[in-house]
C-alpha atoms as a PDB file:
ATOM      1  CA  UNK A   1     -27.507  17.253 -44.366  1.00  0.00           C
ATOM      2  CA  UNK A   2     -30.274  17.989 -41.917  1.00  0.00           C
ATOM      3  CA  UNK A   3     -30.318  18.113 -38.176  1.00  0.00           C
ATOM      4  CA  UNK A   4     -30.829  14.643 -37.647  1.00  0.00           C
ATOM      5  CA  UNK A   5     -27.581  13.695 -39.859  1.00  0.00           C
ATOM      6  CA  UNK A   6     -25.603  15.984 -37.867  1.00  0.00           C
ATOM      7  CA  UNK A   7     -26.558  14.725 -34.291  1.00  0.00           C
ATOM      8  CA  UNK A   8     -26.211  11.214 -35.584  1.00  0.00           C
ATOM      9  CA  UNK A   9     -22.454  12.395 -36.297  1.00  0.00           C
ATOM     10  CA  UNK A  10     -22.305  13.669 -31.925  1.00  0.00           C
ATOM     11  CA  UNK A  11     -19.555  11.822 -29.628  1.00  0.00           C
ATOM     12  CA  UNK A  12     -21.453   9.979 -27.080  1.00  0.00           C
ATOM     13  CA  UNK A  13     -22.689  11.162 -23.921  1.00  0.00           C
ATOM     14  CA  UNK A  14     -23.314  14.834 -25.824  1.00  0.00           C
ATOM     15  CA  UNK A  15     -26.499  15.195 -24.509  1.00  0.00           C
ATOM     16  CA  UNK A  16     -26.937  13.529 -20.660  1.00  0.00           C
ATOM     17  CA  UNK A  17     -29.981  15.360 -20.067  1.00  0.00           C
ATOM     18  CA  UNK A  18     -32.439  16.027 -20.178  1.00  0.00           C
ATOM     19  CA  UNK A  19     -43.607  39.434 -17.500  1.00  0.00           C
ATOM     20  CA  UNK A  20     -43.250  40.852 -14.905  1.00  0.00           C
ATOM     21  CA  UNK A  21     -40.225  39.848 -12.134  1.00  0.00           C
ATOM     22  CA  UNK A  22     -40.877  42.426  -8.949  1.00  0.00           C
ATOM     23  CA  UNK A  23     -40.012  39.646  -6.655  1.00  0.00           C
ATOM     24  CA  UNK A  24     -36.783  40.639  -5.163  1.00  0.00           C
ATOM     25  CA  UNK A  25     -34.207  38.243  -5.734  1.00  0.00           C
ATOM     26  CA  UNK A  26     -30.312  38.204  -5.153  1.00  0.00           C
ATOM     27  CA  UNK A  27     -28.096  37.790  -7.746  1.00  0.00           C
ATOM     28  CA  UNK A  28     -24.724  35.530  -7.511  1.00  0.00           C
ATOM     29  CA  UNK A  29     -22.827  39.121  -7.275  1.00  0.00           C
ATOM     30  CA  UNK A  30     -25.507  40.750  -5.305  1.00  0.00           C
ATOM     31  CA  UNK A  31     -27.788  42.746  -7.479  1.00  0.00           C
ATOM     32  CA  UNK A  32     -31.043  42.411  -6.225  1.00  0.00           C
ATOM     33  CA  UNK A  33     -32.762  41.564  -9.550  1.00  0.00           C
ATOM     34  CA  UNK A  34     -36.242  43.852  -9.441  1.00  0.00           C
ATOM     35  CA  UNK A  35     -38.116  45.780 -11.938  1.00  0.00           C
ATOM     36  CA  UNK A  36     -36.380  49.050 -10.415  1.00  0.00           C
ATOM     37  CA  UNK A  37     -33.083  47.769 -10.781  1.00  0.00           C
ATOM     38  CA  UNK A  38     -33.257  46.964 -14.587  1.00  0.00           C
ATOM     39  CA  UNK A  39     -31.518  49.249 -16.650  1.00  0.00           C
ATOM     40  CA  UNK A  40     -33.412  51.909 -19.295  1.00  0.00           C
ATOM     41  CA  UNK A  41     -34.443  49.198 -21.947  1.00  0.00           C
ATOM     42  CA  UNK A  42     -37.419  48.238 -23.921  1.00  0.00           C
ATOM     43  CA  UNK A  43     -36.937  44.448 -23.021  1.00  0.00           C
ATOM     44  CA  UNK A  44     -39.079  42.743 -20.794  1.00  0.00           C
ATOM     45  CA  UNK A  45     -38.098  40.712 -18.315  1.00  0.00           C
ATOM     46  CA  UNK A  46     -39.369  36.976 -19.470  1.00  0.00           C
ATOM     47  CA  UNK A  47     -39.786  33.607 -16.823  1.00  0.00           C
ATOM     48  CA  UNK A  48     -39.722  30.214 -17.084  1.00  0.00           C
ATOM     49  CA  UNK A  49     -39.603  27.037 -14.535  1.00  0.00           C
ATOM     50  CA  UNK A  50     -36.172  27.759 -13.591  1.00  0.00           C
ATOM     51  CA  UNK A  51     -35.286  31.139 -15.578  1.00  0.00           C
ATOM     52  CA  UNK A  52     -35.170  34.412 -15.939  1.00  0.00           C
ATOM     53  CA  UNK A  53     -34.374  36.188 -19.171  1.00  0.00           C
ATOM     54  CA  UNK A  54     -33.754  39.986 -17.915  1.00  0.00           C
ATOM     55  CA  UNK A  55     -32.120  42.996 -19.531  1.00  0.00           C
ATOM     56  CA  UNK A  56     -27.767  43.265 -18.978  1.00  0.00           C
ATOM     57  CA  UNK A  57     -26.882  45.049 -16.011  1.00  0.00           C
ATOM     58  CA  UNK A  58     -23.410  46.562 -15.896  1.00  0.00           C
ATOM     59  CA  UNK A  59     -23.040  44.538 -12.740  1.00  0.00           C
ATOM     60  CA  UNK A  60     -22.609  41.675 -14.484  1.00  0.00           C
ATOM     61  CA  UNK A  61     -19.439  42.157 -15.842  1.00  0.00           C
ATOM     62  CA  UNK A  62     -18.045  39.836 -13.589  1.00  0.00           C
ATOM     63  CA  UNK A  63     -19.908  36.855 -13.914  1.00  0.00           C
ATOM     64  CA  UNK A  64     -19.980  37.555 -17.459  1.00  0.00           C
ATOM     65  CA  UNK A  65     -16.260  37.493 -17.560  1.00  0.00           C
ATOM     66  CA  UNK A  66     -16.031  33.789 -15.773  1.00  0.00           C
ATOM     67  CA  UNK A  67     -18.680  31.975 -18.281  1.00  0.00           C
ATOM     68  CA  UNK A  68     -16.811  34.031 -21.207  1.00  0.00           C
ATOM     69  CA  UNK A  69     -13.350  33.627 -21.169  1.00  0.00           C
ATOM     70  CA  UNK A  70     -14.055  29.926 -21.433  1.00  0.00           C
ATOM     71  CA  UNK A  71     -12.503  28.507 -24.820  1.00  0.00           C
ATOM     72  CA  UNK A  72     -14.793  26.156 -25.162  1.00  0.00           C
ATOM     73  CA  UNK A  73     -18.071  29.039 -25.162  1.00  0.00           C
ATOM     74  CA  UNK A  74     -17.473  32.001 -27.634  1.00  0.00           C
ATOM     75  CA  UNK A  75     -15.757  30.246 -30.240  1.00  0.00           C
ATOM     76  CA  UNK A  76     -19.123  28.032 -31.091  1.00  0.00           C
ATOM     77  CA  UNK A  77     -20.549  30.955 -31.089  1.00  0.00           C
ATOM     78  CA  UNK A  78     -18.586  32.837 -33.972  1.00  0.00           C
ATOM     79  CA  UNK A  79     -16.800  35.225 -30.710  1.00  0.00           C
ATOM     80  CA  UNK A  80     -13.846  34.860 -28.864  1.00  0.00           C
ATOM     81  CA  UNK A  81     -12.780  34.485 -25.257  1.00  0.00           C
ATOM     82  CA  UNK A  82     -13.587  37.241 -23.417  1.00  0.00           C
ATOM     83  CA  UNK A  83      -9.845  38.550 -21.847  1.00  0.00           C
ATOM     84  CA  UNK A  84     -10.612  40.852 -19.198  1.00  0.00           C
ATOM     85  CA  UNK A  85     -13.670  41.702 -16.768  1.00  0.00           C
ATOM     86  CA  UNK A  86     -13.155  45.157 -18.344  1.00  0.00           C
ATOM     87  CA  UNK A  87     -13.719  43.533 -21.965  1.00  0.00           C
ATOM     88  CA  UNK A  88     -17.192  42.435 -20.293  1.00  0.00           C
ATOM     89  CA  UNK A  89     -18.657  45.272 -19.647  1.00  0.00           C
ATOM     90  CA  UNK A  90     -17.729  46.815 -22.936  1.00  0.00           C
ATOM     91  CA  UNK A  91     -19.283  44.294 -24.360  1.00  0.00           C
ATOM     92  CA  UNK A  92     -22.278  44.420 -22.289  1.00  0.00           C
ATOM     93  CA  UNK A  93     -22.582  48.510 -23.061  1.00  0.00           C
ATOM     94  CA  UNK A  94     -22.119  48.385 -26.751  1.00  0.00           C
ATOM     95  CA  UNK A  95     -23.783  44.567 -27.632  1.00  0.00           C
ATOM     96  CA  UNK A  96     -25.531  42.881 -24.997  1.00  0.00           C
ATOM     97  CA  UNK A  97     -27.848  45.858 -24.117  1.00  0.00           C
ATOM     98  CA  UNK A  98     -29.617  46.030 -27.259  1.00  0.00           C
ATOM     99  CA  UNK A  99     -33.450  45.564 -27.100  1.00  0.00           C
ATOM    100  CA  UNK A 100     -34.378  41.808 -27.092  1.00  0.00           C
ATOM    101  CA  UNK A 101     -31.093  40.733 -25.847  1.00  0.00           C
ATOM    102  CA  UNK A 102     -31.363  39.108 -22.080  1.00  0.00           C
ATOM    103  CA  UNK A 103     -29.315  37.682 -19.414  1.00  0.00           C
ATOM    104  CA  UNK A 104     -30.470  34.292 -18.584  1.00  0.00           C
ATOM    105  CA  UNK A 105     -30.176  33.752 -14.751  1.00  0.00           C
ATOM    106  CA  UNK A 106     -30.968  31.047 -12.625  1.00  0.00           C
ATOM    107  CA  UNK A 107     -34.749  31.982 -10.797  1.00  0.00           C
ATOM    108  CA  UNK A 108     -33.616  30.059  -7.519  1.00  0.00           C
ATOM    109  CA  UNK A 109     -30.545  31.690  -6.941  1.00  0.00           C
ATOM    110  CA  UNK A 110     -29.962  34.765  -9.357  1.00  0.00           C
ATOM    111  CA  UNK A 111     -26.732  33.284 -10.394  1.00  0.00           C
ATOM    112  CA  UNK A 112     -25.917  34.578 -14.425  1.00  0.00           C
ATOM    113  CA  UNK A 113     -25.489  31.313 -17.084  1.00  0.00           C
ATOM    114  CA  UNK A 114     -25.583  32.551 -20.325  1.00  0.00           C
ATOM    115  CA  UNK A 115     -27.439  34.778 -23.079  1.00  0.00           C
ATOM    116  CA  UNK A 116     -30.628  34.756 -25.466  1.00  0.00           C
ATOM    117  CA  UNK A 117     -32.042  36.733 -27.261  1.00  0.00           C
ATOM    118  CA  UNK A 118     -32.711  37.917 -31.085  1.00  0.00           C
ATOM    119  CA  UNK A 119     -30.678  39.835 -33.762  1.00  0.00           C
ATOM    120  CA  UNK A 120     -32.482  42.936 -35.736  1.00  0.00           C
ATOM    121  CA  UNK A 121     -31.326  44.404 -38.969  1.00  0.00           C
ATOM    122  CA  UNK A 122     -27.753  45.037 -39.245  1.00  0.00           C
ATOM    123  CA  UNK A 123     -27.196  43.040 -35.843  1.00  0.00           C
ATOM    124  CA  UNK A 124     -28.018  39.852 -37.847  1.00  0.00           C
ATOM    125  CA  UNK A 125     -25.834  37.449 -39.753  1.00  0.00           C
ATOM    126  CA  UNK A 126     -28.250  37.229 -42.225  1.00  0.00           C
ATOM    127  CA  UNK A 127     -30.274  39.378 -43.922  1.00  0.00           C
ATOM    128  CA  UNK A 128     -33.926  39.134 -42.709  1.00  0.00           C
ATOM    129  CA  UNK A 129     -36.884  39.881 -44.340  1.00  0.00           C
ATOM    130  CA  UNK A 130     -39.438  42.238 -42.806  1.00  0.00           C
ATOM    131  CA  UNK A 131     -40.982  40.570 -39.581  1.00  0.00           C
ATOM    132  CA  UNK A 132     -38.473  38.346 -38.975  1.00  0.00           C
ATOM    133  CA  UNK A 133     -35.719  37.826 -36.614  1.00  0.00           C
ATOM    134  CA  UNK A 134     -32.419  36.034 -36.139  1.00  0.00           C
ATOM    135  CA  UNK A 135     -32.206  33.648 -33.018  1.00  0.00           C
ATOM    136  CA  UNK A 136     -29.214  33.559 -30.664  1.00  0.00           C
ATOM    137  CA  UNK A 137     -28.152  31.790 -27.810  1.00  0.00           C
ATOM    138  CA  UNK A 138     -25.068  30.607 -25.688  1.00  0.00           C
ATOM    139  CA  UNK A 139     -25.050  28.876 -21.637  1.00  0.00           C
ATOM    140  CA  UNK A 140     -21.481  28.564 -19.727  1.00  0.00           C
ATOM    141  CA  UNK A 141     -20.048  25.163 -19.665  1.00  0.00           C
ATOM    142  CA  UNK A 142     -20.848  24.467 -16.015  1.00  0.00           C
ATOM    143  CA  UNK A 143     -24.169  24.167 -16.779  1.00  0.00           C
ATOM    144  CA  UNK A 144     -24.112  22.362 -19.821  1.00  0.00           C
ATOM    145  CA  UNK A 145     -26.143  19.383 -20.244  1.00  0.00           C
ATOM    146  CA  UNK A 146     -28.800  20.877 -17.938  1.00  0.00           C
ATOM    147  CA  UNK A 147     -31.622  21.730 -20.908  1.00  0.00           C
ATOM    148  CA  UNK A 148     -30.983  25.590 -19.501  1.00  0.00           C
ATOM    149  CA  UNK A 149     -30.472  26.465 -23.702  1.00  0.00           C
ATOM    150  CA  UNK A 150     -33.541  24.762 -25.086  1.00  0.00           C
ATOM    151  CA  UNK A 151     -35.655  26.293 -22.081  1.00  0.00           C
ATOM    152  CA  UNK A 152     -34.448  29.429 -22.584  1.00  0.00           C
ATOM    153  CA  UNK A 153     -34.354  29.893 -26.716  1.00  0.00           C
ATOM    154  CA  UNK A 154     -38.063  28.422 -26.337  1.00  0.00           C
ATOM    155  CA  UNK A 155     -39.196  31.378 -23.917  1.00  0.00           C
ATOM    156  CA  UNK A 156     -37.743  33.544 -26.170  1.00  0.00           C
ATOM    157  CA  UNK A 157     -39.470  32.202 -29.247  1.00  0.00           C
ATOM    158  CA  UNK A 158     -42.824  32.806 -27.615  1.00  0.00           C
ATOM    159  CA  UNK A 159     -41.708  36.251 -27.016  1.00  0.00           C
ATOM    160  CA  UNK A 160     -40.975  36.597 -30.637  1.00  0.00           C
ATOM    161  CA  UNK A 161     -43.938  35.482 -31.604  1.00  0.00           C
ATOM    162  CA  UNK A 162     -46.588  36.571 -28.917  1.00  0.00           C
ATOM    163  CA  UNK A 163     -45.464  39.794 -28.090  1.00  0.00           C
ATOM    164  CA  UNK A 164     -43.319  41.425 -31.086  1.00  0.00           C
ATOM    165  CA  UNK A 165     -45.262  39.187 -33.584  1.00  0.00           C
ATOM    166  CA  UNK A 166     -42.626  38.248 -36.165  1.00  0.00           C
ATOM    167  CA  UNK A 167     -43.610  36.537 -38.655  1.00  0.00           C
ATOM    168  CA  UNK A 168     -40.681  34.163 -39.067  1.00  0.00           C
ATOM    169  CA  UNK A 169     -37.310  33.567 -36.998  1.00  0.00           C
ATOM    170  CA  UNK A 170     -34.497  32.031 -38.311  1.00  0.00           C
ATOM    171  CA  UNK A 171     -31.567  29.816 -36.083  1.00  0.00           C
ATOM    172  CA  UNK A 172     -28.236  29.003 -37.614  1.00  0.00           C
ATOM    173  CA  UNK A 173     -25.440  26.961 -36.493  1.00  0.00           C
ATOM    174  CA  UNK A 174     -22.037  25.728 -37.369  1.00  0.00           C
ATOM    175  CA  UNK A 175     -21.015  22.564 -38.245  1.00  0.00           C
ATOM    176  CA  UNK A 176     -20.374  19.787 -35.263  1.00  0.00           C
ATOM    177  CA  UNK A 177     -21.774  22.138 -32.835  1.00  0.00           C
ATOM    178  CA  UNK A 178     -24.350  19.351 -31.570  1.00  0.00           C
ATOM    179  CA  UNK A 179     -25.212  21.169 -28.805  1.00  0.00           C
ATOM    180  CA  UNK A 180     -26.648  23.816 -30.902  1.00  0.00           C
ATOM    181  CA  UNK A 181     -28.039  21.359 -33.450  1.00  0.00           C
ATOM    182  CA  UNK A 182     -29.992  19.530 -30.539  1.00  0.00           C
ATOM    183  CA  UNK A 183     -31.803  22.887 -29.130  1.00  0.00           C
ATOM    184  CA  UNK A 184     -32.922  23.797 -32.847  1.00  0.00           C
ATOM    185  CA  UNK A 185     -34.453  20.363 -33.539  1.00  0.00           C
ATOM    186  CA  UNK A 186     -36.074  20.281 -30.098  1.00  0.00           C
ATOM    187  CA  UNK A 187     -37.442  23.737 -30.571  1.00  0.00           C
ATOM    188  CA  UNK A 188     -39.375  22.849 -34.242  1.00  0.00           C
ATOM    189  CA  UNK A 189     -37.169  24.577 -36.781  1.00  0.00           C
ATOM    190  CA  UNK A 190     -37.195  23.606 -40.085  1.00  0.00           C
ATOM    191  CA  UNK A 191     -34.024  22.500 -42.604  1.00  0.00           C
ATOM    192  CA  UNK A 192     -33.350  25.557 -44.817  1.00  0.00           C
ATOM    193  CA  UNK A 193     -29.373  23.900 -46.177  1.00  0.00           C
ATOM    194  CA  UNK A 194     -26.373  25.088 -45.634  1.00  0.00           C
ATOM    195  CA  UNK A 195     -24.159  27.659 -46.571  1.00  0.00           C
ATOM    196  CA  UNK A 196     -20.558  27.383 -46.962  1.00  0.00           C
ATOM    197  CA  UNK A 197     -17.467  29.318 -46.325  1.00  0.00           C
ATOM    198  CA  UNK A 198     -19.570  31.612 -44.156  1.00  0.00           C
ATOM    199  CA  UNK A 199     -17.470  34.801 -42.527  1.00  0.00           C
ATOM    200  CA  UNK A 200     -16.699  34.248 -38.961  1.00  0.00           C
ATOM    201  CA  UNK A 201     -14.837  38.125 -38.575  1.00  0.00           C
ATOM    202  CA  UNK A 202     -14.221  38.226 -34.835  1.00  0.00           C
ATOM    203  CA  UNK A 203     -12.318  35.374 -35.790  1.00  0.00           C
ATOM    204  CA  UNK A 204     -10.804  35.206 -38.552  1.00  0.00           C
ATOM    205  CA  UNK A 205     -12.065  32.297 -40.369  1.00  0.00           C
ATOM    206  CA  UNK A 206     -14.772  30.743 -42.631  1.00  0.00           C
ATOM    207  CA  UNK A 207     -16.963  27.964 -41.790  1.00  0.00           C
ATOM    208  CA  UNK A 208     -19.876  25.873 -43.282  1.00  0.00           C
ATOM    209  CA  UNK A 209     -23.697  27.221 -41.652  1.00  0.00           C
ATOM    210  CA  UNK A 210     -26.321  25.199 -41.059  1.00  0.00           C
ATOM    211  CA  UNK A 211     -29.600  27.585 -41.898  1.00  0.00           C
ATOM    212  CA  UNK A 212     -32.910  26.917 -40.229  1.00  0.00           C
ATOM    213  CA  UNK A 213     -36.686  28.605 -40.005  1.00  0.00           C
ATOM    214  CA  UNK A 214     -39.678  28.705 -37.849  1.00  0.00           C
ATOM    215  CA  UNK A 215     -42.838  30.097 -39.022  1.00  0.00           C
ATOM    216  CA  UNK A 216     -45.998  31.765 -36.960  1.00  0.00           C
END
């Protein structure tokens, strides 16, 4: 089943629509987001039209908390609900601060929506070949249906590509998440099959994975 048989299968109305960051800029919590106040990380700090795609700060904790402990987000995602702001900034210290992993924050107002970013090595979900990475991505519901994933995952392809020059990056998703389908078709990926009864651990359950690749 490719990507075009699984959106075909979407309720309707799923989809309704469509390196350098000195400029200071408040966050929804505060932060003034400039190159000084970026944690010690090798990630850049990456732009588009209406993003930024910065390192974690432990200040977002918060925000990270309220786009988290939605049902609805971490489960498609093979994680679940965050339970505590304290949870959050675990979470940002021991995962969300690895190299290549970015906070994706609104460039007009600062305000946090979601995450992006690639897996490396034992990170991944798959095993990757040399000069390749694993693809990841998540926005909180209230901005669903806003194109904020596609735009995001895109800018972070280039990065993948222009700047650490893999040679291949791979996307996966799970079965009847259209959402996720839609941003992997729009972004080029090729049909690589599925894989079933994949381990979801954080959760306890298996599921069927729908595999897909990008080449250089």
């Amino acid at each position: 089943m490719g990507f075009e048989a699984i959106l075909a299968k979407a309720p309707a109305g799923t989809y309704n629509a469509p390196m350098d960051y000195a400029e200071h800029n408040e966050g929804a919590n505060g932060a003034v987001l400039t190159s000084e106040f970026v944690p010690d990380s090798l990630s850049p700090v990456l732009e588009t039209e209406r993003l930024v795609l910065r390192p974690w700060l432990p200040s977002d904790a918060q925000d990270l908390y309220e786009l988290a402990k939605d049902p609805e987000v971490g489960p498609a995602a093979s994680w679940p609900p965050h339970r505590s702001v304290e949870e959050s900034a675990r979470i940002i210290e021991d995962v969300l601060s690895a190299d290549g992993t970015f906070a994706v924050v609104l460039k007009e107002t600062g305000r946090l929506i979601g995450c992006a970013g690639f897996n490396f090595g034992d990170a991944a979900t798959m095993e990757l070949a040399e000069g390749e990475g694993e693809l990841g991505y998540w926005i909180g519901r209230p901005f669903w249906d806003c194109g904020y994933a596609t735009e995001a995952a895109r800018r972070v392809v280039q990065y993948g590509f222009d700047d650490l020059k893999l040679v291949g990056i791979w996307g996966g998703f799970y079965m009847n998440n259209y959402r996720s389908a839609n941003v992997i078709r729009k972004l080029g990926f090729h049909d690589r099959g599925i894989v079933r009864g994949v381990d979801v651990p954080l959760l306890g359950e298996k599921r069927d994975e729908c595999l897909a690749y990008l080449s250089a």
